[in-house]
Protein backbone atom coordinates (compact mmCIF):
# COMPACT_ATOMS: atom_id res chain seq x y z
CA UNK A 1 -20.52 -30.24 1.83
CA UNK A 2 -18.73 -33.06 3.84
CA UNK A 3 -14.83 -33.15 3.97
CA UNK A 4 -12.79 -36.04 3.00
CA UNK A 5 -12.25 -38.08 6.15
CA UNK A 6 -8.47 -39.31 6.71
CA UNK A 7 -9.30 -42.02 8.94
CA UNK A 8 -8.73 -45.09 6.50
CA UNK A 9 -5.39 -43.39 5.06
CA UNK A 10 -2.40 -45.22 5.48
CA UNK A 11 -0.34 -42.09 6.42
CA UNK A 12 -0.26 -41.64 10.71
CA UNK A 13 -0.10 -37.87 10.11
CA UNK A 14 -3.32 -38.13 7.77
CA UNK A 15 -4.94 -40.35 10.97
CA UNK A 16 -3.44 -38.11 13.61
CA UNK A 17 -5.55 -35.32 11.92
CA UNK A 18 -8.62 -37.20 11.40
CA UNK A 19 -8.28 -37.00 15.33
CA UNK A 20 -7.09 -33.72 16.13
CA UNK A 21 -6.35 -31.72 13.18
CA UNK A 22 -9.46 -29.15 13.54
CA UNK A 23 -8.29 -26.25 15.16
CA UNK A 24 -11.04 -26.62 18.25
CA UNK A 25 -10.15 -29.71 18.86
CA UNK A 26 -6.57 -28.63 19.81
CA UNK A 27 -7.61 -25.74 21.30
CA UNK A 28 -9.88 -28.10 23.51
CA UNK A 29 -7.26 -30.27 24.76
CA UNK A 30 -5.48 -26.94 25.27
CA UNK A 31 -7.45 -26.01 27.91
CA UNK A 32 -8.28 -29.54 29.00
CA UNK A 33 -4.90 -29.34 30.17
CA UNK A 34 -4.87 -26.32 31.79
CA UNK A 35 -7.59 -27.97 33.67
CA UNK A 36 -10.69 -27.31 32.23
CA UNK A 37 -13.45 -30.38 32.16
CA UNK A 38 -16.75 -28.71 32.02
CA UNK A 39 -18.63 -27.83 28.95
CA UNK A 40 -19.73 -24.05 30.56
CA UNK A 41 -15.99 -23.62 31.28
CA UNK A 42 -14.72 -24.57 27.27
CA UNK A 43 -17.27 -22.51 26.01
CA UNK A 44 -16.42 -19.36 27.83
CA UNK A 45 -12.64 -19.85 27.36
CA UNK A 46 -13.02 -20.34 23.55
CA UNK A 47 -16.56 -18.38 22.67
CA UNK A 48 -17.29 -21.44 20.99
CA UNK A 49 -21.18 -22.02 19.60
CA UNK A 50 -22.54 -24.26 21.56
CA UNK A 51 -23.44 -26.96 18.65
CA UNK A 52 -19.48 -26.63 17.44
CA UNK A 53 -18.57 -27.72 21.07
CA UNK A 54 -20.87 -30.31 21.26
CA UNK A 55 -19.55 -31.59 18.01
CA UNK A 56 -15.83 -31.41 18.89
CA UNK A 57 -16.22 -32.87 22.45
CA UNK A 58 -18.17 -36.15 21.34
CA UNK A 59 -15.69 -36.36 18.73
CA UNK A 60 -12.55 -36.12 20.95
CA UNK A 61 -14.31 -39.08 23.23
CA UNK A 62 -15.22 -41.25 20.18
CA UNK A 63 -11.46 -40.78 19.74
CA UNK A 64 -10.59 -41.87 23.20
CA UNK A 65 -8.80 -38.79 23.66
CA UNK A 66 -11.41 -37.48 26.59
CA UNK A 67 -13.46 -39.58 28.91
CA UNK A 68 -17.06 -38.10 29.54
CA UNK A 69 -17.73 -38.78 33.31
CA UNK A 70 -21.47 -37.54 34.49
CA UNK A 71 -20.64 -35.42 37.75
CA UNK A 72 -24.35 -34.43 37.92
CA UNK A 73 -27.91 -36.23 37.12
CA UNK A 74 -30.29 -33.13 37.91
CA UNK A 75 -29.60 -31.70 35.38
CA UNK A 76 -27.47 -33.97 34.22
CA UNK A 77 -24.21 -32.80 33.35
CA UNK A 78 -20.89 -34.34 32.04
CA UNK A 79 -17.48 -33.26 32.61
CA UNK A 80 -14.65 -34.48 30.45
CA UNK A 81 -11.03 -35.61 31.60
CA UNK A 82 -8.01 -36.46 29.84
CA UNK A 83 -6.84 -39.44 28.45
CA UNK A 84 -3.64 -41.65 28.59
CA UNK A 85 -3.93 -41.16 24.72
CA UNK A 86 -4.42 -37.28 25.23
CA UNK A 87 -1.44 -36.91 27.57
CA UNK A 88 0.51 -38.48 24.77
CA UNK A 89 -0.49 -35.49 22.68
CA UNK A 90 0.53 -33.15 25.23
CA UNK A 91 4.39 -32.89 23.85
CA UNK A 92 2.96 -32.20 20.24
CA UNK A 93 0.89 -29.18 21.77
CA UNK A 94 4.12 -28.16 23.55
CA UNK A 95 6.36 -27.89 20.44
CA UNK A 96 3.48 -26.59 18.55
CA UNK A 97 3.62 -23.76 21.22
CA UNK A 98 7.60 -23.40 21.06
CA UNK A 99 7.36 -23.24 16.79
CA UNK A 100 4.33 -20.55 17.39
CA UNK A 101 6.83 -18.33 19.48
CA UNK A 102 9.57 -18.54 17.35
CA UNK A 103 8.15 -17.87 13.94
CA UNK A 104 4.71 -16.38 14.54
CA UNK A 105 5.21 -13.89 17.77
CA UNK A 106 6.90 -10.70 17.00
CA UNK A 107 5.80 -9.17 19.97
CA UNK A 108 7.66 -11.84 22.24
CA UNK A 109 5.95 -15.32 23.59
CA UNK A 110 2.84 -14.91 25.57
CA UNK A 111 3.28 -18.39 26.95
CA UNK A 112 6.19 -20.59 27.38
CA UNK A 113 6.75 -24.27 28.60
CA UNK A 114 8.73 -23.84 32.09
CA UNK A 115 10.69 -26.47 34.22
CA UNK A 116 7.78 -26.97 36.78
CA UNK A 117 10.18 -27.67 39.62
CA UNK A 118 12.45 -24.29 38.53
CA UNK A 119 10.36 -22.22 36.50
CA UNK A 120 13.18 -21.71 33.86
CA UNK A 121 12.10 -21.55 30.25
CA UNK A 122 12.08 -24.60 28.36
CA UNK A 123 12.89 -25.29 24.64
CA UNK A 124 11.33 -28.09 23.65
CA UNK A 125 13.35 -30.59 21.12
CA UNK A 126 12.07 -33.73 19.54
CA UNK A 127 14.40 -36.14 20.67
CA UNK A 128 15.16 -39.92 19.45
CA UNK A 129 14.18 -42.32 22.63
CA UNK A 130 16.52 -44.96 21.39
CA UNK A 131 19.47 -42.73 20.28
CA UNK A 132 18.67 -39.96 22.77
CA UNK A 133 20.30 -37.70 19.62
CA UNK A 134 18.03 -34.48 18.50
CA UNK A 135 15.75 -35.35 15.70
CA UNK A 136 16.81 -32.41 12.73
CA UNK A 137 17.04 -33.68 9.24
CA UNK A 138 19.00 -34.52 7.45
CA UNK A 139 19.83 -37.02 10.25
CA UNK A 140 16.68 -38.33 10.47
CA UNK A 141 13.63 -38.81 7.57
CA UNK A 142 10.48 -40.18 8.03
CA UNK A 143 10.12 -43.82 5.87
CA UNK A 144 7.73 -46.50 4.73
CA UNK A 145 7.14 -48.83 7.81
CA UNK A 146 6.47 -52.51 7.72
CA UNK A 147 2.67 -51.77 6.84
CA UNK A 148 3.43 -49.32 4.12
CA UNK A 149 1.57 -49.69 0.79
CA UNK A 150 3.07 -49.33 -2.43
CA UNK A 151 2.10 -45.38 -2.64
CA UNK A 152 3.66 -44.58 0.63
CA UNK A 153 6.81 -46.53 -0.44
CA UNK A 154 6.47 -44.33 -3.61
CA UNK A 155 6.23 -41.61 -1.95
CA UNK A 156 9.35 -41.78 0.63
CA UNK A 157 11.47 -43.51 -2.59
CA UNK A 158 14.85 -41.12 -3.55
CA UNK A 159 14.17 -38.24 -5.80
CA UNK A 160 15.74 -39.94 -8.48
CA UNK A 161 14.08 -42.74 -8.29
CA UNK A 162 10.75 -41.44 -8.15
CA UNK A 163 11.41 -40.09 -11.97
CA UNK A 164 13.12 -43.12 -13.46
CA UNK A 165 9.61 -44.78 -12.14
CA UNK A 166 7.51 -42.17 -13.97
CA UNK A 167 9.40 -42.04 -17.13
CA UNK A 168 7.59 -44.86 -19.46
């Protein structure tokens, strides 16, 4: 049984997941940026199958969000490196990580993001490059774009609106 793909959706968090949404794949590019780029060295730090691997890697550099680079012929052997596209992700994985702590640790966080030049704790915030203000709602909503189709307009329409268009 094949899932539905989300690649031709209109939504960018359907897309985004298309991309990155199985939990390997983030847990790839987890370790990616802790350094790893060789196959041997994902495996052991996930206990991966070695098919599933496969599977996620090729589809993280169809994606453009690793670069396989051959570092050996005999055998030949591929290591994979980061993107500009995955280093764009690399926020994401860091609030993910802050949101993990605070609702899912009870025992206390087992890793934290840290000011590399003073080792404090961070607390990652989704901030507003133009504003510089801290994204919460109800200051800020997500809404249709200038390529939005009539469902996604639908979709981000007022409440009220939404059931004065489904009332005959």
């Amino acid at each position: 049984m094949h899932r539905k793909s989300f690649s031709d959706m209109p939504c960018p968090i359907a897309r985004s997941l298309e991309r990155v949404g199985e939990w390997w794949s983030i847990l790839i590019l987890r370790d990616a940026f802790h350094g790893l780029t060789q196959f041997d060295q994902f495996q052991k730090s996930l206990g991966i199958a070695p098919n599933i691997l496969a599977r996620r890697l090729n589809a993280l550099v169809e994606n453009g969000l690793l670069e396989r680079r051959r570092y050996s012929e005999r055998p030949p052997r591929d290591e994979y490196v980061l993107t500009e596209k995955s280093q764009d992700f690399r926020p994401v994985l860091w609030t993910l990580l802050a949101w993990g702590n605070r609702h899912f640790a009870p025992e206390g966080a087992s890793v934290v993001v840290v000011d590399a030049a003073t080792g404090i704790t961070a607390d990652p915030v989704l901030m507003d490059r133009v504003s510089g203000k801290v994204m919460t709602h109800p200051a800020f909503r997500s809404a249709p774009g200038p390529a939005a189709d009539h469902r996604t307009r639908a979709r981000h329409a007022a409440p009220s609106q939404i059931a004065t268009e489904a009332t005959p």
